[in-house]
Protein backbone atom coordinates (compact mmCIF):
# COMPACT_ATOMS: atom_id res chain seq x y z
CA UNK A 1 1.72 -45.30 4.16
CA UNK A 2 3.28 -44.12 0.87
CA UNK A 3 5.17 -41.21 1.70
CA UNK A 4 3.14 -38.59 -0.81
CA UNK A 5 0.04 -39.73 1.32
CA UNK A 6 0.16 -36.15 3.09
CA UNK A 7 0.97 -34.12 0.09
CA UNK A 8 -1.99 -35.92 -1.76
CA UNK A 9 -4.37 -35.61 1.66
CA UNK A 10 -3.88 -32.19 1.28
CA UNK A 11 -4.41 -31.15 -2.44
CA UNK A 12 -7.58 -33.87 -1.73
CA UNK A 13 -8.51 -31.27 1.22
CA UNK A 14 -7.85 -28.07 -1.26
CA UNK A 15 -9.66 -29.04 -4.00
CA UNK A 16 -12.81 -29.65 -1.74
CA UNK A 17 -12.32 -26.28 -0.19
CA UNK A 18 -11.96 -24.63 -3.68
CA UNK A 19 -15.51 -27.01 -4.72
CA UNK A 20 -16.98 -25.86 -1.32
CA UNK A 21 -16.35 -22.00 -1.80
CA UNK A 22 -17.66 -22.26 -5.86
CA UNK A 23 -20.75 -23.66 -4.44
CA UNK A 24 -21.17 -21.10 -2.22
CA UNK A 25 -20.52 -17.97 -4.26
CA UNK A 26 -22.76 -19.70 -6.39
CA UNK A 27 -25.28 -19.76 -3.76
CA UNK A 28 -24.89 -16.11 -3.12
CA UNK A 29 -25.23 -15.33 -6.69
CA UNK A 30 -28.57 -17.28 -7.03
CA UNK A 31 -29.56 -15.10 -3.53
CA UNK A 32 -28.30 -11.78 -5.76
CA UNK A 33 -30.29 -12.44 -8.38
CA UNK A 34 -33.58 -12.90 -6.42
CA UNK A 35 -33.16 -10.10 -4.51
CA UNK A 36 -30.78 -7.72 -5.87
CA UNK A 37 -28.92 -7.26 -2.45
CA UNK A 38 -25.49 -6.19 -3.11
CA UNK A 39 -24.23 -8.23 0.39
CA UNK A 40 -25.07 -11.68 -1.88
CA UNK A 41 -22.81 -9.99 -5.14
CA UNK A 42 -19.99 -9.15 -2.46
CA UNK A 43 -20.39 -12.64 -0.52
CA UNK A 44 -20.37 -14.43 -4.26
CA UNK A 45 -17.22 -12.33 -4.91
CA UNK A 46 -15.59 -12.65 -1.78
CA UNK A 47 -15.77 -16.83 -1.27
CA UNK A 48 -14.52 -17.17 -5.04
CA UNK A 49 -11.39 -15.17 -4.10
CA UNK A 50 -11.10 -17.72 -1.09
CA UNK A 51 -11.60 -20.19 -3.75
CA UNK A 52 -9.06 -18.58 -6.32
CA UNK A 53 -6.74 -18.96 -3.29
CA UNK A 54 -6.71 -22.58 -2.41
CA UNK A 55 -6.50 -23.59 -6.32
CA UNK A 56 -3.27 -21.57 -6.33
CA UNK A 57 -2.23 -22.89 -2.64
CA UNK A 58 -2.64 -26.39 -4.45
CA UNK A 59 -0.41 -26.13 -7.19
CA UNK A 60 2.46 -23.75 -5.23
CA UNK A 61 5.21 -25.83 -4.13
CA UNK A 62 5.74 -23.07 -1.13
CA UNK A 63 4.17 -22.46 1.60
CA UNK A 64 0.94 -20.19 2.03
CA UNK A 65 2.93 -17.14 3.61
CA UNK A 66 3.83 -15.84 0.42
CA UNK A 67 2.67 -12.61 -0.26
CA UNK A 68 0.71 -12.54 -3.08
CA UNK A 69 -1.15 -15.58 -1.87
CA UNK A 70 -2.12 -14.36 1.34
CA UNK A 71 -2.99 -10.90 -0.75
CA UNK A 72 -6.27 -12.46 -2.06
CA UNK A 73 -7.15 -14.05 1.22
CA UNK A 74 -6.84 -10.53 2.92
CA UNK A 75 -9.27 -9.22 0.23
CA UNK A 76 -11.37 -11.67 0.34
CA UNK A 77 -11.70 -11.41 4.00
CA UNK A 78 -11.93 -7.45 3.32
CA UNK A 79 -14.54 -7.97 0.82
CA UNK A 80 -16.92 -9.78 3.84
CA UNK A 81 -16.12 -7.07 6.49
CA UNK A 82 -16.97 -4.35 4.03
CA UNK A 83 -20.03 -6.26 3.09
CA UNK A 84 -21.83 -6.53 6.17
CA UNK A 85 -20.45 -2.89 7.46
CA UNK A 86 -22.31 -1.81 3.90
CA UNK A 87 -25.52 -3.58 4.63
CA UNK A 88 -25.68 -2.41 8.58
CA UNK A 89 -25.34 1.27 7.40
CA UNK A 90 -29.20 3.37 7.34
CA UNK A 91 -29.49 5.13 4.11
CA UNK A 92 -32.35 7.38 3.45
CA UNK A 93 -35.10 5.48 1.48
CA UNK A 94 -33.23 2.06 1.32
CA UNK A 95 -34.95 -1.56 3.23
């Protein structure tokens, strides 16, 4: 094995989670636009963070503890948790 097989296995691996998480907020954006739920918008919002995060893990020759990287990751995640706390919450007059 070359010896850059693991560095290039894992920008491979990054650049199919970055794909993987455009696809998805895609998805979510599609589901927004049918039904105008803000948990899609948030979820669309949320996974291209994630996405935003692995393209700049890729090219970083660090590792992923630095701060600012693991900054969008924790508002991504934030983003999801204050999603679904959002939708679970009764509001007069709202389905």
């Amino acid at each position: 094995m070359p010896p850059d097989f693991d560095i290039l296995l894992n920008r491979f691996l990054l650049g199919a989670l970055v794909m993987a998480s455009a696809v998805a907020g895609a998805f979510f954006l599609r589901f927004w636009r049918r039904t105008r739920d803000r948990l899609f918008l948030i979820f669309a919002a949320a996974f291209w963070l994630l996405g935003c995060n692995w393209l700049l893990l890729a090219f970083v020759r660090t590792d992923e503890t630095r701060t600012w990287l693991y900054v969008l990751r924790l508002v991504a995640f934030c983003l999801i948790i204050y999603g679904i706390i959002d939708k679970n919450r009764q509001r007069p007059g709202r389905s």
